[in-house]
Protein backbone atom coordinates (compact mmCIF):
# COMPACT_ATOMS: atom_id res chain seq x y z
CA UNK A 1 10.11 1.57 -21.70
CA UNK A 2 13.42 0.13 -21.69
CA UNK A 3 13.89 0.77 -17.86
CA UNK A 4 10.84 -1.35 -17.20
CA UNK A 5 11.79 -3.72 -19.51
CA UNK A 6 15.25 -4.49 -17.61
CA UNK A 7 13.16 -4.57 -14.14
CA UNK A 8 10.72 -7.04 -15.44
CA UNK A 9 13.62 -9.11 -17.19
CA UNK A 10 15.00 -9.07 -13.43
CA UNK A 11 11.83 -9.85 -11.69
CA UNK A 12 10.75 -12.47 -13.88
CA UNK A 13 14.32 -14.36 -14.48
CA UNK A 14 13.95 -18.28 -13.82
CA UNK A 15 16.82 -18.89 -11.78
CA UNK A 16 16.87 -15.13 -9.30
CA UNK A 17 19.58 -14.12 -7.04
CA UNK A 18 18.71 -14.89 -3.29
CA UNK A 19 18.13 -11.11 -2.88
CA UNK A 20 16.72 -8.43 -5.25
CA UNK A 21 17.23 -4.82 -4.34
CA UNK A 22 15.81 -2.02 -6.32
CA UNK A 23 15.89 1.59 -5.28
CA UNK A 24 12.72 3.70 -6.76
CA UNK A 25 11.63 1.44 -9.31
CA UNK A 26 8.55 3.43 -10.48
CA UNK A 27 11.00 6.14 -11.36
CA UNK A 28 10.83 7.06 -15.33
CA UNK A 29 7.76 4.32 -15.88
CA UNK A 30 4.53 5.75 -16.77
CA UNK A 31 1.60 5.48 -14.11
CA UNK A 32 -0.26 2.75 -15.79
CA UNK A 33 2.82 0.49 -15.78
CA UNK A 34 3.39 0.69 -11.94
CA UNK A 35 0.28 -1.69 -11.45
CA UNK A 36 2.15 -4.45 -13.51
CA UNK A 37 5.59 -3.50 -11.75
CA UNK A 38 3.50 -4.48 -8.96
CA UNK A 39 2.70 -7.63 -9.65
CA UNK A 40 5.85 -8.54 -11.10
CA UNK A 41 7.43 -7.45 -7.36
CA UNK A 42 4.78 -9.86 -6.14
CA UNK A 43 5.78 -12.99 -7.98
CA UNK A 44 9.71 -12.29 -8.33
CA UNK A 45 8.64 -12.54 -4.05
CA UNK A 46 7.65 -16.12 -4.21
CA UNK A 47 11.41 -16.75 -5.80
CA UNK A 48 13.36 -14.63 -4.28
CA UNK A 49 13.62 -12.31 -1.12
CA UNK A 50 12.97 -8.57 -2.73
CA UNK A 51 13.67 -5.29 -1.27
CA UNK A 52 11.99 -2.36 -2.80
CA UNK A 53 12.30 1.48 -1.54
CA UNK A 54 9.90 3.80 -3.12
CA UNK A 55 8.21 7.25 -2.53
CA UNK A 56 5.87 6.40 -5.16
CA UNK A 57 2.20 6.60 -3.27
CA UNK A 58 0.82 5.10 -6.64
CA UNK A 59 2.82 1.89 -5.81
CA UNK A 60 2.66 1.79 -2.23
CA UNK A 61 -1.30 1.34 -2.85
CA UNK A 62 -0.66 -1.36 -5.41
CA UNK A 63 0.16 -3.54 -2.48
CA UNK A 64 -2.94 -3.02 -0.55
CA UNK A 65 -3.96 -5.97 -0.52
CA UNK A 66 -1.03 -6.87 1.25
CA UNK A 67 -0.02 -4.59 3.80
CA UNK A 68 2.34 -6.88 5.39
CA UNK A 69 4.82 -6.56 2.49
CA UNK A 70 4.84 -3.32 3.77
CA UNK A 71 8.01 -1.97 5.77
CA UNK A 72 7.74 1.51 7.15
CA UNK A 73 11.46 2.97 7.29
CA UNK A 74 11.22 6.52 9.38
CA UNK A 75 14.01 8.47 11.39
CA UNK A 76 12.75 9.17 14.75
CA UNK A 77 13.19 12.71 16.68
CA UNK A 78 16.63 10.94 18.25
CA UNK A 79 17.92 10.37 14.91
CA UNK A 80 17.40 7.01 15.24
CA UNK A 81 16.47 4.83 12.08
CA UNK A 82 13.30 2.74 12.66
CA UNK A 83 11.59 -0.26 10.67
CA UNK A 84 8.37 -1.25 11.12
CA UNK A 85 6.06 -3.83 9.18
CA UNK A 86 2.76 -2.99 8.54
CA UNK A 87 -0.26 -5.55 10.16
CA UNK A 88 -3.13 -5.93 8.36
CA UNK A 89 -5.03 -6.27 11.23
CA UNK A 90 -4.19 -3.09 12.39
CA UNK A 91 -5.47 -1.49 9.20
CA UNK A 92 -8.38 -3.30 8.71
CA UNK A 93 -11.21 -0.32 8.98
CA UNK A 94 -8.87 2.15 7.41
CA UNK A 95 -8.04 -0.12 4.29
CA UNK A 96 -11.85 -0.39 3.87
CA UNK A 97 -11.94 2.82 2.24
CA UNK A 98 -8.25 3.45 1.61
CA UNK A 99 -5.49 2.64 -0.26
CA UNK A 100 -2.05 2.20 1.72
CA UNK A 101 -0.68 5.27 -0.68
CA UNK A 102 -3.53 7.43 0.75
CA UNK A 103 -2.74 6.26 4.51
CA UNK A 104 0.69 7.18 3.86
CA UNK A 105 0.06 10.34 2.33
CA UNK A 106 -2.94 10.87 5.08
CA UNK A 107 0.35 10.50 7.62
CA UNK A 108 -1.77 7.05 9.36
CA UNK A 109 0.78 4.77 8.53
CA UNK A 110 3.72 6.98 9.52
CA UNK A 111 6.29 7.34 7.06
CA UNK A 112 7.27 10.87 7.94
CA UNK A 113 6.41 13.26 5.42
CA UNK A 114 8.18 16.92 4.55
């Protein structure tokens, strides 16, 4: 509780840092809180530029509805460390059934997995 207390008090503060960088933020909050972590990575975006890295699938599809918030980090055969954003258009059939966490897990969106 305290751990997502500190990230919201972060996310929500009136006057944010340019830049907001949080490594695995789901980490330690129970499931039902990610949804509201969510969010709160939504609007602290509106303030400030926010850079999230996760392995969390649960929060991953909390952004469905905006894949474009969506960077793709990956290592490629070469070694090679690749970024990609996500396009919604791209994803438009699949996100009619899916969440972006399944895609990901699914391997559709890349991502690689173990």
């Amino acid at each position: 509780m305290l751990r997502f207390l500190c990230l919201i008090a972060v996310l929500m503060h009136p006057l944010p840092p340019p830049l907001i960088c949080i490594e695995e933020p789901e980490l330690g909050l129970h499931p039902d809180a990610v949804g509201f972590l969510a969010d709160a990575l939504r609007s602290a975006s509106t303030r400030s530029q926010v850079v999230v890295t996760t392995h969390s699938e649960t929060l991953v599809s909390a952004l469905s509805d905006e894949p474009e918030s969506v960077v793709v980090c990956e290592r490629s055969d070469d070694g090679d460390t690749q970024f990609r954003r996500l396009q919604a258009a791209q994803l438009e059939k699949w996100l009619a059934q899916y969440r972006l966490g399944e895609l990901w897990r699914m391997g559709e969106i890349s991502g690689n997995r173990w």
